[in-house]
Each structure stands twice: as structure tokens, then as C-alpha cells.
Protein backbone atom coordinates (compact mmCIF):
# COMPACT_ATOMS: atom_id res chain seq x y z
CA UNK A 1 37.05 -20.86 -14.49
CA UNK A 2 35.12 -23.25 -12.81
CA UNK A 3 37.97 -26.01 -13.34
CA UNK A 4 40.67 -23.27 -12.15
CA UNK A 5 38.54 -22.48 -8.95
CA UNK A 6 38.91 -26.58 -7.78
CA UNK A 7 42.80 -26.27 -8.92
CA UNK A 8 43.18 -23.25 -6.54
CA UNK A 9 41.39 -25.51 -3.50
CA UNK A 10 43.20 -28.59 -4.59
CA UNK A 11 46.82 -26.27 -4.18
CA UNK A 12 46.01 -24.65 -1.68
CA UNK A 13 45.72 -28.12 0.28
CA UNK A 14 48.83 -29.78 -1.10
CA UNK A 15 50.39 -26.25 0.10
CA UNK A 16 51.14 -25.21 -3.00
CA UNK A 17 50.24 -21.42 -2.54
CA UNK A 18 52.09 -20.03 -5.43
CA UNK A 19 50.12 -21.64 -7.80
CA UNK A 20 46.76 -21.06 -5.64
CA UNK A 21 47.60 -17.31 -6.18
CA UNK A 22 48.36 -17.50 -10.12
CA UNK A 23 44.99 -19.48 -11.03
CA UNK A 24 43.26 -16.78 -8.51
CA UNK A 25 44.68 -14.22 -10.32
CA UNK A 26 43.77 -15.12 -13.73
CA UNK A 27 39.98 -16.22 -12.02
CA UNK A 28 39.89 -12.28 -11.20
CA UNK A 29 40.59 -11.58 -14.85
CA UNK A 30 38.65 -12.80 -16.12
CA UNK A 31 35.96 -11.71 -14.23
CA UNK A 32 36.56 -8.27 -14.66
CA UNK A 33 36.61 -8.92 -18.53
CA UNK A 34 32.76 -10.47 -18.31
CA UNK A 35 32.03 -8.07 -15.54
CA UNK A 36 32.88 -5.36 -18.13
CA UNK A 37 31.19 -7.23 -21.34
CA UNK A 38 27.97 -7.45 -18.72
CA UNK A 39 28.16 -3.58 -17.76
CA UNK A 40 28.58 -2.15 -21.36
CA UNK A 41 26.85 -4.50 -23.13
CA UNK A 42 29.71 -5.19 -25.55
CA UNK A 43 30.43 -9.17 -26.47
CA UNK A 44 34.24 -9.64 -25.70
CA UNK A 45 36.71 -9.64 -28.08
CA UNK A 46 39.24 -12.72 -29.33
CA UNK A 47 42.04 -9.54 -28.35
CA UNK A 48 40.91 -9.53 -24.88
CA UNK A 49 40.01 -13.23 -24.64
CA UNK A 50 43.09 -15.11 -26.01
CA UNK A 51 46.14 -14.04 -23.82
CA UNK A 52 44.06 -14.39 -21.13
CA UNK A 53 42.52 -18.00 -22.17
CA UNK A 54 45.85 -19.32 -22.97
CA UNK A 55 47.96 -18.29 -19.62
CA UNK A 56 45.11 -19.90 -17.93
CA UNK A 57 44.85 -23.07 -19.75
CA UNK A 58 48.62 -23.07 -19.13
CA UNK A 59 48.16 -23.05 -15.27
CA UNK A 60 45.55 -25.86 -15.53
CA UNK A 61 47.68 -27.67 -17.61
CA UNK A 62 50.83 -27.09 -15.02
CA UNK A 63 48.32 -28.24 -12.24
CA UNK A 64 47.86 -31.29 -13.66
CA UNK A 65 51.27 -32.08 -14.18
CA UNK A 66 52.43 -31.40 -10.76
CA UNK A 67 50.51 -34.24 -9.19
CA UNK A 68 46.78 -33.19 -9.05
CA UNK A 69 45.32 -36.83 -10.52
CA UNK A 70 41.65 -36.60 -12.51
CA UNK A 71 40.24 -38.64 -8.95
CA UNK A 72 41.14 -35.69 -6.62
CA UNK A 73 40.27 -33.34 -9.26
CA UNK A 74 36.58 -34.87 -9.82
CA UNK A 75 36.42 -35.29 -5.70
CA UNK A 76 37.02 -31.61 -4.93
CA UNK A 77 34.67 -30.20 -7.85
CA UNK A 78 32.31 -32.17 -6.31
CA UNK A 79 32.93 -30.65 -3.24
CA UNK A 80 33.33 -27.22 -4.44
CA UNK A 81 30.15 -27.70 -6.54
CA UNK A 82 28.12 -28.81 -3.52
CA UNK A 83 29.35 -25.76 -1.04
CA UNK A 84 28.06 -23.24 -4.20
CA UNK A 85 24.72 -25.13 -4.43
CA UNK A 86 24.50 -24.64 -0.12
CA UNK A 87 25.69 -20.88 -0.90
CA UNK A 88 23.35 -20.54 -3.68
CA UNK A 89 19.73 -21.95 -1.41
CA UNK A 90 20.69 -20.17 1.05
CA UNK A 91 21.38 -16.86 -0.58
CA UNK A 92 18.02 -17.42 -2.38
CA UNK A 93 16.35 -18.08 1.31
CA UNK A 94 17.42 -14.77 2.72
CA UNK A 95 16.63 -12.76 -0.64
CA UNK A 96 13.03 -14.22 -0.40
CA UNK A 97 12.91 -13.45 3.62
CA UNK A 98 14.19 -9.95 2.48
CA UNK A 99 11.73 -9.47 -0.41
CA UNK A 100 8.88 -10.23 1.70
CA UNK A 101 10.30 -7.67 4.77
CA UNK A 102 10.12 -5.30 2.18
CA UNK A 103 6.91 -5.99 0.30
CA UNK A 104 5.19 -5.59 4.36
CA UNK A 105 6.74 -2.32 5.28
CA UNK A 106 5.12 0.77 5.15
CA UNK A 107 7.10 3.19 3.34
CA UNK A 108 8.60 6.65 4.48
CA UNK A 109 6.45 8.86 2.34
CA UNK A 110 3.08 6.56 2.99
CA UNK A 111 3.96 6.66 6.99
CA UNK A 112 4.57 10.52 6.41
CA UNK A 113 1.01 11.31 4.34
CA UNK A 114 -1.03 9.26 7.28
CA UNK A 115 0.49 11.61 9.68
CA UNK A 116 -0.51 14.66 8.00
CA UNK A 117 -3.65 13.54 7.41
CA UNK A 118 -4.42 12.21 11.05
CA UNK A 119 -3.12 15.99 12.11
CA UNK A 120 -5.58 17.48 9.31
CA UNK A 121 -8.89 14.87 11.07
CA UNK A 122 -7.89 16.05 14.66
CA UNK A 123 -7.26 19.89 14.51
CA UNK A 124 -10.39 20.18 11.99
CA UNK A 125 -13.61 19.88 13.28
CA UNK A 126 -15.25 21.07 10.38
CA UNK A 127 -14.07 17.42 9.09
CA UNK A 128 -15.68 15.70 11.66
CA UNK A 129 -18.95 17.70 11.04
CA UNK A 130 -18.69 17.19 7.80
CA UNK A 131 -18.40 13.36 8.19
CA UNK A 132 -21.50 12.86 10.74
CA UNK A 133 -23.75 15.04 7.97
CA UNK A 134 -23.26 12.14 5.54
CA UNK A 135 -23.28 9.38 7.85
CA UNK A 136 -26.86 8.79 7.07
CA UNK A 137 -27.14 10.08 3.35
CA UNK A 138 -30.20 8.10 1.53
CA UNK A 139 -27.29 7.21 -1.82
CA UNK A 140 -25.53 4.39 0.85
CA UNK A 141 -28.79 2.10 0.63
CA UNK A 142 -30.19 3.61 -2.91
CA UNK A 143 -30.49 0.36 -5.08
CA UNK A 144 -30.52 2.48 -8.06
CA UNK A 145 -26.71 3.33 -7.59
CA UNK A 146 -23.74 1.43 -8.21
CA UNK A 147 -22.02 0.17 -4.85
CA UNK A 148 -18.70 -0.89 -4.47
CA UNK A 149 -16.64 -1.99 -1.36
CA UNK A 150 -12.79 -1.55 -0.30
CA UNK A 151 -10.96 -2.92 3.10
CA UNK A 152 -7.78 -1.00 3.40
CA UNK A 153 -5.63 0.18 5.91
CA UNK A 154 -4.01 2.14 2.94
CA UNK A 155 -4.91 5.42 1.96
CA UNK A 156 -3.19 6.37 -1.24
CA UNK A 157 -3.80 2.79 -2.72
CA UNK A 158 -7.67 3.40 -1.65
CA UNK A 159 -7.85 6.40 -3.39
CA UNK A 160 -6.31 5.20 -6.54
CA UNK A 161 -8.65 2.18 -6.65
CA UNK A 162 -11.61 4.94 -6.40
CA UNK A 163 -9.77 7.62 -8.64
CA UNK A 164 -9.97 4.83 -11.52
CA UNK A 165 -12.89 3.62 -10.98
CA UNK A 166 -15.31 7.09 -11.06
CA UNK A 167 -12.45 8.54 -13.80
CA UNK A 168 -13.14 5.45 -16.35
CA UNK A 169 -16.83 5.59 -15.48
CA UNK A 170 -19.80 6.77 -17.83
CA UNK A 171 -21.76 8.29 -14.72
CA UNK A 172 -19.20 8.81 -12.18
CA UNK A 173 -22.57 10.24 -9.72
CA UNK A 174 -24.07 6.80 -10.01
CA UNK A 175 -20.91 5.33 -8.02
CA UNK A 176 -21.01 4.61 -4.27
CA UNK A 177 -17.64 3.71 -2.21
CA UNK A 178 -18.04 1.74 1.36
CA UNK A 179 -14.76 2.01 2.72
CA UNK A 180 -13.85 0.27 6.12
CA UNK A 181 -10.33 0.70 7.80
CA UNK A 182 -9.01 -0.07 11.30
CA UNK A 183 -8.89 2.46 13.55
CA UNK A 184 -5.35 3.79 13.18
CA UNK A 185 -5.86 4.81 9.94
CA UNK A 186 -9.63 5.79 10.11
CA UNK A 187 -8.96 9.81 10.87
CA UNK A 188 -6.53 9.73 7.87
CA UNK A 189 -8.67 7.82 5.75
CA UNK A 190 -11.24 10.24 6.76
CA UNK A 191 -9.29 13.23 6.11
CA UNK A 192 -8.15 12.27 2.57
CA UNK A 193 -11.62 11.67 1.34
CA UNK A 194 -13.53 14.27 3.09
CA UNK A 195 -11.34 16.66 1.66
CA UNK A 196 -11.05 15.34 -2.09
CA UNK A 197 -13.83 14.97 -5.11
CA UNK A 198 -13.83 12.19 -6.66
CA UNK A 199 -16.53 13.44 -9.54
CA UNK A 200 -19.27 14.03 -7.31
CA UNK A 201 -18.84 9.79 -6.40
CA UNK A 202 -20.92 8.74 -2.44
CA UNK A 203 -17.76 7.91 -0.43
CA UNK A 204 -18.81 6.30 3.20
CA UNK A 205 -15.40 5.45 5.37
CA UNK A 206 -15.92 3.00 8.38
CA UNK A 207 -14.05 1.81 11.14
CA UNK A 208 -13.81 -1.93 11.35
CA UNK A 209 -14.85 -1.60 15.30
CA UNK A 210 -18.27 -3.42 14.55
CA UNK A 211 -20.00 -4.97 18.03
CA UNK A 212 -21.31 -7.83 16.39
CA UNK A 213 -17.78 -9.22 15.08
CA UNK A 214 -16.45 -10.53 17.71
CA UNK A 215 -14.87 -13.72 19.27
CA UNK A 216 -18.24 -15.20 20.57
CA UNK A 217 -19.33 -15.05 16.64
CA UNK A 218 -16.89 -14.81 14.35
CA UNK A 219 -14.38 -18.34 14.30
CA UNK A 220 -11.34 -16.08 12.53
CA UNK A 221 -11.94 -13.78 15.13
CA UNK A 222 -11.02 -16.35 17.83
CA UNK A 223 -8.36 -16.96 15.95
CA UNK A 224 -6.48 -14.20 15.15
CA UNK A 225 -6.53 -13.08 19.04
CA UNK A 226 -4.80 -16.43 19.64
CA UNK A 227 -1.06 -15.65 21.14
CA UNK A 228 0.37 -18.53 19.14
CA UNK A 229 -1.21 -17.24 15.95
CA UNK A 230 0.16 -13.96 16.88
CA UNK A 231 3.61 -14.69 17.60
CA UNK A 232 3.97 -16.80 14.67
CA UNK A 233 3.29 -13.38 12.42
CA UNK A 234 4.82 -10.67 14.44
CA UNK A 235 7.40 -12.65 16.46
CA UNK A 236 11.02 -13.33 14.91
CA UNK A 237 11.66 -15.46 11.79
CA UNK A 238 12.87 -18.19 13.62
CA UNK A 239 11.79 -20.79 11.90
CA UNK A 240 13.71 -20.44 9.24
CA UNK A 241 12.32 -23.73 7.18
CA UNK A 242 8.63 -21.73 7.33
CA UNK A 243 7.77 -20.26 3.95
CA UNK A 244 8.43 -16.66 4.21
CA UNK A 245 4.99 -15.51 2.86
CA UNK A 246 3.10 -18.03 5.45
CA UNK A 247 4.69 -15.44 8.24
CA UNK A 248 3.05 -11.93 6.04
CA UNK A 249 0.60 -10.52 8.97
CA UNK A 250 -1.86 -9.27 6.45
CA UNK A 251 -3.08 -12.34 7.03
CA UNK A 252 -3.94 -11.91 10.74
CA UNK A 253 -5.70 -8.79 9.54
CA UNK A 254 -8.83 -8.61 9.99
CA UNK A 255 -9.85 -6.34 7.36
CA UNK A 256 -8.43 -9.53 4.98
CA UNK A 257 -11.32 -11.32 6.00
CA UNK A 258 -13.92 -8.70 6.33
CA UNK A 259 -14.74 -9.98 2.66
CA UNK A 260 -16.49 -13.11 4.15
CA UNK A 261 -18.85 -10.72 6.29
CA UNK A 262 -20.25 -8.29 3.45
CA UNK A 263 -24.07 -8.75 3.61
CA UNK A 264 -23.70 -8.14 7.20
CA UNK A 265 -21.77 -4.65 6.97
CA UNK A 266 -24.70 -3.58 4.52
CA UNK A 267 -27.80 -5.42 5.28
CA UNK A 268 -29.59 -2.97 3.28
CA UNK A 269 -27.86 -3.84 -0.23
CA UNK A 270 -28.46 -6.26 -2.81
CA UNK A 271 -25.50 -6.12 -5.50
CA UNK A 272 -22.00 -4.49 -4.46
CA UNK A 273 -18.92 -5.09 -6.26
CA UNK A 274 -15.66 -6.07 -4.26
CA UNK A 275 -12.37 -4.14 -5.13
CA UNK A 276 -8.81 -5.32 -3.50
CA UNK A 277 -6.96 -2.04 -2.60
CA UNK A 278 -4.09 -3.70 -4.72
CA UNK A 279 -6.25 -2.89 -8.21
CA UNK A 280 -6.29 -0.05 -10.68
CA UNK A 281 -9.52 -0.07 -12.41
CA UNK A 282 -9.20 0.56 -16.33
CA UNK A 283 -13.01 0.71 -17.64
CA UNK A 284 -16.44 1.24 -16.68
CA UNK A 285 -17.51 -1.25 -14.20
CA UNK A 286 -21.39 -0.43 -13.81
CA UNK A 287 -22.37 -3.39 -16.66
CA UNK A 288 -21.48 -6.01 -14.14
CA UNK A 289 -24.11 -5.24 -11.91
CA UNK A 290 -26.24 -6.38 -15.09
CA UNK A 291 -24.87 -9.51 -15.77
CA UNK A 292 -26.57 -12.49 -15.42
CA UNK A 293 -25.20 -14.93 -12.37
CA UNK A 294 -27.79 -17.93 -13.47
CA UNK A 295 -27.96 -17.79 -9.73
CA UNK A 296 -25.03 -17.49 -8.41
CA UNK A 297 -23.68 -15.33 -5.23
CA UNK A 298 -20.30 -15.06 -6.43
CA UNK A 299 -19.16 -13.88 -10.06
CA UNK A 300 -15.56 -14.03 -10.18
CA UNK A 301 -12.87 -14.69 -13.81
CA UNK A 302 -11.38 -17.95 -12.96
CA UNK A 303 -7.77 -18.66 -13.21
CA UNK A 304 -7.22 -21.97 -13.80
CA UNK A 305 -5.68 -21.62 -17.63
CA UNK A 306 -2.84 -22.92 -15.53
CA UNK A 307 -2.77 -26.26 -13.47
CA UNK A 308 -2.05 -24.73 -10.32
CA UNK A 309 -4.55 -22.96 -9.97
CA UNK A 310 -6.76 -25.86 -9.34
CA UNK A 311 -8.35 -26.86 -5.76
CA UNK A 312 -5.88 -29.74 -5.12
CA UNK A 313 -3.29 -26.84 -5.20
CA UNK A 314 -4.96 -25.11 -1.83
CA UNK A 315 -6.11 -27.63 -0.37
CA UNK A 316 -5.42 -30.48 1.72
CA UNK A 317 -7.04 -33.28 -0.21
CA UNK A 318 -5.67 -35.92 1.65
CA UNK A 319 -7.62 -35.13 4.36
CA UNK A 320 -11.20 -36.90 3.64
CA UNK A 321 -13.38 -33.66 4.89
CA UNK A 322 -11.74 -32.01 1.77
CA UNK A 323 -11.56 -34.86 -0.54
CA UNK A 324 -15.37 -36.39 0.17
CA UNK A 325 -16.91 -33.00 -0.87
CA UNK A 326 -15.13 -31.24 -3.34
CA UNK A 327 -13.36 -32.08 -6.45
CA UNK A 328 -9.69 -31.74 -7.09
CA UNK A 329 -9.48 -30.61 -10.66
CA UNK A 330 -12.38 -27.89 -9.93
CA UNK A 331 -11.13 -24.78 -11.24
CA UNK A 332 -9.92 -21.72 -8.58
CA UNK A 333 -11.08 -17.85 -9.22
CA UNK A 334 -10.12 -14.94 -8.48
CA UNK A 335 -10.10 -12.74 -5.02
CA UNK A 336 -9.55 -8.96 -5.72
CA UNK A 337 -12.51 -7.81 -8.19
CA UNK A 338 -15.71 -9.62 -7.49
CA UNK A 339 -19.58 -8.89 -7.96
CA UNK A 340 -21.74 -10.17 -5.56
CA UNK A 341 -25.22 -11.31 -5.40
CA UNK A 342 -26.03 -10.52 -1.39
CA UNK A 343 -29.80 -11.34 -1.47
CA UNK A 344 -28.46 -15.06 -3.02
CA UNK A 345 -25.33 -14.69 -0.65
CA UNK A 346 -28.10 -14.21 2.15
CA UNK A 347 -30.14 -17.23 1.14
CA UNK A 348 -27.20 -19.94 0.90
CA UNK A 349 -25.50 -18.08 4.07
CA UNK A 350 -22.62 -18.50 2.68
CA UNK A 351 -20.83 -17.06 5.57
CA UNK A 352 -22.32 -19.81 7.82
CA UNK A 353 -20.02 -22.23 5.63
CA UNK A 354 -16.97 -19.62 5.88
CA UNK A 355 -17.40 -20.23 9.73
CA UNK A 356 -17.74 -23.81 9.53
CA UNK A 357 -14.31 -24.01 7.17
CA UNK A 358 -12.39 -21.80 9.55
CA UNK A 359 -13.55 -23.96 12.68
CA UNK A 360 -12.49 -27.06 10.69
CA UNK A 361 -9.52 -25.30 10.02
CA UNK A 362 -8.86 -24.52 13.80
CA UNK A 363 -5.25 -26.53 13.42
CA UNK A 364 -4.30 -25.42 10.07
CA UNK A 365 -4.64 -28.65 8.24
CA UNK A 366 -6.85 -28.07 5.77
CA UNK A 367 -4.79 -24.97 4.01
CA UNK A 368 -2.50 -23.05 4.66
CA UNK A 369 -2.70 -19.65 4.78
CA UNK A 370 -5.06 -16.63 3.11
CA UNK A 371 -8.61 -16.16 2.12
CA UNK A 372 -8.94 -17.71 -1.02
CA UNK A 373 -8.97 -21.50 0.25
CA UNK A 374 -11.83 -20.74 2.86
CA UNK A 375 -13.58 -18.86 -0.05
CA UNK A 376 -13.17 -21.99 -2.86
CA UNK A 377 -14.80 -24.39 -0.35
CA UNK A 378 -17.07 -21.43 1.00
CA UNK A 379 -18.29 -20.56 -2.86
CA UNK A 380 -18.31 -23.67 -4.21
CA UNK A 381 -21.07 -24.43 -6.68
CA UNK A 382 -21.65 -20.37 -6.25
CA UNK A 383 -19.70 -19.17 -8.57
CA UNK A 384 -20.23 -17.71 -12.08
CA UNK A 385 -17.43 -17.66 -14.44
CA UNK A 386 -16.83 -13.96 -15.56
CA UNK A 387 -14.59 -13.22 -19.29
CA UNK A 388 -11.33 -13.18 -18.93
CA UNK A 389 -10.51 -9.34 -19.53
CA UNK A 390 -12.73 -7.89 -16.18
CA UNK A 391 -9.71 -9.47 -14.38
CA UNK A 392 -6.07 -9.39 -15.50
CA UNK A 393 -4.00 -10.60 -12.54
CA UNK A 394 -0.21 -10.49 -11.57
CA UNK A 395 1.53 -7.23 -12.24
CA UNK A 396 3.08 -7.84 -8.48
CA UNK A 397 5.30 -10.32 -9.60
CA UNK A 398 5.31 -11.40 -13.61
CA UNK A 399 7.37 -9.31 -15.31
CA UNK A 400 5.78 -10.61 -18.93
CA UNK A 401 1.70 -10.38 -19.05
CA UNK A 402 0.88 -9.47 -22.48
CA UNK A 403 0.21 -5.57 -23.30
CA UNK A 404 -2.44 -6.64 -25.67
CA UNK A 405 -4.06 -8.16 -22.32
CA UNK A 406 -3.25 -5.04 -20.20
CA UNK A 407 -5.04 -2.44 -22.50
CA UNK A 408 -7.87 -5.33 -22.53
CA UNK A 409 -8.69 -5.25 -18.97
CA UNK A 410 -11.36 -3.72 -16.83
CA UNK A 411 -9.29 -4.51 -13.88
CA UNK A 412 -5.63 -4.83 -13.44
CA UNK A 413 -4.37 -6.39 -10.01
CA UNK A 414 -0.85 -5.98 -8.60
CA UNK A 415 -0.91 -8.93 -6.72
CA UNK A 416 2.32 -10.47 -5.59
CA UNK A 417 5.08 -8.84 -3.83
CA UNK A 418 5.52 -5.88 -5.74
CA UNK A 419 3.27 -3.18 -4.99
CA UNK A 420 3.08 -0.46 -7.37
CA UNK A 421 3.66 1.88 -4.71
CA UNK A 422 7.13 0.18 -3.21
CA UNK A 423 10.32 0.30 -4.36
CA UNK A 424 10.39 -3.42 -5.41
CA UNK A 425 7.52 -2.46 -7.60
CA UNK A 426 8.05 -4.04 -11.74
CA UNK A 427 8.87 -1.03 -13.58
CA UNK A 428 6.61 -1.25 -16.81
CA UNK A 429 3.59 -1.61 -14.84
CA UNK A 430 3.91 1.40 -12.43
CA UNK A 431 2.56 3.92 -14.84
CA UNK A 432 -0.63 2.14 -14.81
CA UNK A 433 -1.06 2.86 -11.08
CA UNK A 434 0.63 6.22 -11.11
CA UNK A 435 -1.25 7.61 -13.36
CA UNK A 436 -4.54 7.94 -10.77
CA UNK A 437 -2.26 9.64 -7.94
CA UNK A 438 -2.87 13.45 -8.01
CA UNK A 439 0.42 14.50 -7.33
CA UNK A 440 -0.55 18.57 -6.99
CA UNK A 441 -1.69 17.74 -3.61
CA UNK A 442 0.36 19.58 -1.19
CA UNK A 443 0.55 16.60 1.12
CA UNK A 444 1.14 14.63 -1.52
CA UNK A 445 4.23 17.08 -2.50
CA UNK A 446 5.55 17.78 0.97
CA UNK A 447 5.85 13.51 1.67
CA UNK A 448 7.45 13.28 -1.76
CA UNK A 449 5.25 10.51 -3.09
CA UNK A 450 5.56 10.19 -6.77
């Protein structure tokens, strides 16, 4: 077919239009012969093949006696071969543009629950009552209970990520959530947890509106409020040789890098365990806060089993800042499910050397884009190496992670493009988040999320 296609071109520009419209012809027939093979799943047969094989090879043999010489022929494939290639990068361009588009909206039903729920904060005042009576309950500082921490501006994922965590527990009671959100979703976020039990779990929702984080502090604060910054992620895709994912504006979000600021949003607490909103926890998390760091802040499951995972891969090493301090081959760890040593985090100030990466990194030279670069040079030399299975990564975007390693893990994290709860989501893998949504909730029901 391919060989027919640069016969049609080469006729079509000797003017030869009869024979331009036979080779078409048999092109489209045999397209709709694999096009039917492909739908049906049926090989072809030598019946269908042959007569259909043979009055094309007689065209292309008729070509070439007419005067279409092997020089032209070569010439124009090249040609022809060279426009598909164009066709081809570009059509993979715009899918990837597309993909990420998606992967950032907020879908229908998600858009629909926050509504209800913001309607549900505001006309109930019993909520807000509710809410200031366990503003200062004695269980958010207790260092006898487990404490974990979420930054979301997404309710239903938040919920699932504290559904599976108290539902795989052993003591469910024991479990603390400190939840922060921005303020458009704070009344919803309220709402939804206010008005749910989560086995008798501590849930404490915040709004990210703290008066210490601010510009005259906080470097990525400065930055994020910068209009280039901003129309860079929210303007047009203009640019179109810019990576798509360098333009996704979770990455002006603030809650993205509340992470770096945890020992300041609970000076009171000692051990807390970080959860992306992006996870679905599978087994009882409370032993981690009895592991042994040897001294570490950070204890994280590293992910360099594959080389590009490795710090040369996020960062700019041929800048000397990078490549006088910090080793290329050092092995990168994971963001998502973390347990952290505060008092230790407190004592290195670790978020002193955040603050002096980001003002480094004022130009964008150093890395690109995200929180894990800042964090590797932030953590480095602070971080313990956790097993394997607390931390099974990339169910947003590989389509093959082993099930043995699925059932294995503590913690499963979709990160990548596809979210469990979008369309673009991997099939196999959506159970695993679905499971945790409880779908008899009328809100729930009426935004048809399911």
C-alpha cells in the first residue's frame, strides 16, 4: 500500500488521473479489509486477500511500465514518507496538549458535588458550629495518635485517600487527618467531612490563608504571584515547542508546595505522615511511625530501579551550584507517601534550604518544573530508604505494573495523567480507587459520580 500511495502522487503529477483513482481505489480496499480484520478480531483470509493483492500488484506493475522510473519512484516515497513523519509529530503534539487539557479539568460531576456541598456549608449553620467545637480538640496535638496530612483542592479524592486509610487500619480511632484546602473549596471540603464518619477517625480541614506565608517569607510565594509565571500557566499555549506538562498550573499551586512548610502548619507535632490526594491506601499505615530513620527527617521508597530516576535526570548539573554539591548518580525518591521526622526536620531546617533552592532557582535554571527537584537537593543526606511495597507508583500512566506488586502495596499512587477519577483514567486500576467512594450518598447519586 505504501508503494501504491507514492504511485497515486507520482500520477497524479504526470496527470495521469485515471490511474491515480484505480491505485486509490484498491488503497481503500484494502483498508476496509484490515479495518475489518482489526474490528472483529479475525486474521484475513487468502479468499479475501488474493483478488485484491493481485489487481493491485497489477496497477503497480502498469505504473511502472508507463514511465514512472525507480529514481522518481524512490524521490517521491521519500517525500511522501517525510510529510507522514511531519503528520505523525505533529498529531502526537496535539494528542499530548489534549491529554494534558484533559488530565487538568475538573469534571462535570466533581464541579457539580462542590456545589452542593458549598450550598450544604452556607445554608447550615449547625455545620459551622459544629466545625468551631473541634477547632481546638486536644487529639490534633496528642502525640499518642497517628497524624497524617493531605493538601487538596479535591474533595472526593480527599476522602478516598482517608476512606482507605482508617478502613485498612487496625485502630481506625488512633488516626488523625490535617487537611488544608484553598479557600474555594474550604466550605465544601468542610461540608463533606463534617457530615461523614470515617470510623470515629480526628478530621481537622484548614484553609491555606495562613498570615505567616507570604511573599516577604516564603521565596515560592514571590514567585507564583509573578505575572510572567502566571501567564505562562494560565495564558494560551502559545508556545507550542514548551513541553505540555511544564504549562500544568498545579504547579503554581500553592497547596503543591505546602509540603515544604509542614513543621510550621503543626508546630506542635513530632511524626506525621504525608499522603498525595492522588493515593489509595491499601494497609495499615500506623507501623511507620515506628520505624527507625537512623536519623533521618525524610523516609521515603526510592525509585531509582530505573536510570532516570537519578538526580542528573532533574537537575541541571551543568550548572556548578548543582554539580559542586550533589552527586549525579544519587538515587531520587518518592513524593506522594512520606513519613516525616519534624523534630529532626526542625533541627536541620530543612525548609531554610527549600528557600535557598527556590531563590537559586529564581530563573528556572536549575530544574524545571515541580516539587520533587527542590525536595532532592532540599533532603539530601535526609533521607531513609523505605521497602519497596509502602510505595507502588504509576497507575496514572503504565498500563503494566505487576498485580503481584499491586496486592503488595501499602500505598498505591495514580500518578501521571490519568486520574482514577477522569475519563482518561487506565481501566484495570480504577477499581482500586472506586472501591473507597460511598456511592449511597445522595450527593454522590444526584452528580452521578461512579
Amino acid at each position: 500500500m505504501v508503494l501504491a500511495k507514492a504511485y497515486v502522487i507520482i500520477a497524479k503529477e504526470h496527470n495521469n488521473l485515471h490511474l491515480a483513482w484505480e491505485l486509490s481505489s484498491k488503497i481503500t480496499s484494502c483498508q476496509l479489509l484490515l479495518s475489518k480484520a482489526a474490528m472483529t478480531g479475525e486474521p484475513v483470509t487468502l479468499e479475501e486477500a488474493e483478488p485484491i493483492i493481485k489487481s493491485l500488484s497489477s496497477l503497480i506493475f502498469k505504473a511502472q511500465d508507463v514511465h514512472y522510473d525507480i529514481a522518481t519512484t524512490i524521490v517521491t516515497m521519500k517525500s511522501h514518507i517525510q510529510a507522514l513523519e511531519e503528520r505523525a509529530n505533529a498529531a502526537t503534539v496535539q494528542s499530548t496538549v489534549f491529554a494534558q487539557i484533559s488530565s487538568e479539568a475538573l469534571p462535570k460531576s466533581l464541579h457539580c458535588l462542590n456545589v452542593k456541598l458549598t450550598a450544604d456549608w452556607l445554608k447550615m449553620p449547625s455545620l459551622q458550629e459544629l466545625s468551631n467545637k473541634r477547632r481546638n480538640s486536644p487529639r490534633l496535638v496528642d502525640h499518642n495518635l497517628y497524624h497524617f496530612c493531605i493538601f487538596s483542592d479535591n474533595v472526593l479524592a480527599t476522602s478516598v485517600v482517608v476512606n482507605s486509610t482508617v478502613f485498612n487500619a487496625n485502630h481506625p480511632k488512633q488516626l488523625v487527618f490535617h487537611i488544608v484546602t484553598d479557600g474555594v473549596n474550604y466550605g465544601a471540603m468542610q461540608a463533606w467531612f463534617l457530615r461523614n464518619d470515617f470510623k470515629g477517625a480526628t478530621i481537622e480541614v484548614q484553609n491555606i490563608e495562613f498570615h505567616w506565608l507570604n511573599e516577604s517569607y516564603s521565596p515560592i510565594v514571590k514567585q507564583l504571584l509573578n505575572p510572567e509565571s502566571r501567564a505562562f500557566y494560565f495564558g494560551a499555549y502559545q508556545d507550542v515547542n514548551a513541553e505540555p506538562k511544564l504549562r500544568n498550573p498545579k504547579f503554581l499551586s500553592l497547596l503543591n508546595h505546602l509540603r515544604f512548610y509542614i513543621p510550621e502548619i503543626y508546630p506542635q507535632l513530632e511524626k506525621i505522615v504525608f499522603l498525595d490526594d492522588d493515593v489509595v491506601v491499601q494497609k495499615d499505615l500506623t507501623p511507620l511511625f515506628s520505624l527507625d530513620l537512623h536519623g533521618n527527617v525524610n523516609g521515603a521508597v526510592e525509585t531509582c530501579l530505573e536510570a532516570f530516576h537519578r538526580y542528573y535526570k532533574y537537575l541541571n548539573f551543568s550548572n556548578s551550584i548543582i554539580s559542586s554539591k550533589f552527586d549525579p548518580q544519587a538515587c531520587g525518591w518518592a513524593f506522594g507517601m512520606n513519613i516525616f521526622d519534624l523534630v529532626k526536620w526542625r533541627k536541620a531546617d530543612v525548609t531554610a534550604r527549600y528557600h535557598y533552592w527556590q531563590e537559586q532557582n529564581a530563573d528556572g535554571t536549575l530544574w524545571k518544573l515541580g516539587t520533587l527537584p527542590p525536595a532532592l537537593l532540599s533532603f539530601y543526606g535526609l533521607t531513609e530508604p523505605l521497602d519497596r511495597r509502602w510505595h507502588v507508583l504509576g497507575l496514572g500512566y503504565d498500563l503494566n505494573i505487576d498485580n503481584r506488586l499491586i496486592e503488595s502495596a501499602a500505598v498505591i499512587h495514580f500518578n501521571g495523567n490519568m486520574k482514577p477519577w477522569l475519563k482518561l483514567a487506565i481501566g484495570r486500576y480504577k477499581p482500586l480507587w472506586h472501591k473507597y467512594i460511598n456511592q449511597s450518598h445522595p450527593h454522590l447519586q444526584d452528580c452521578a459520580i461512579g
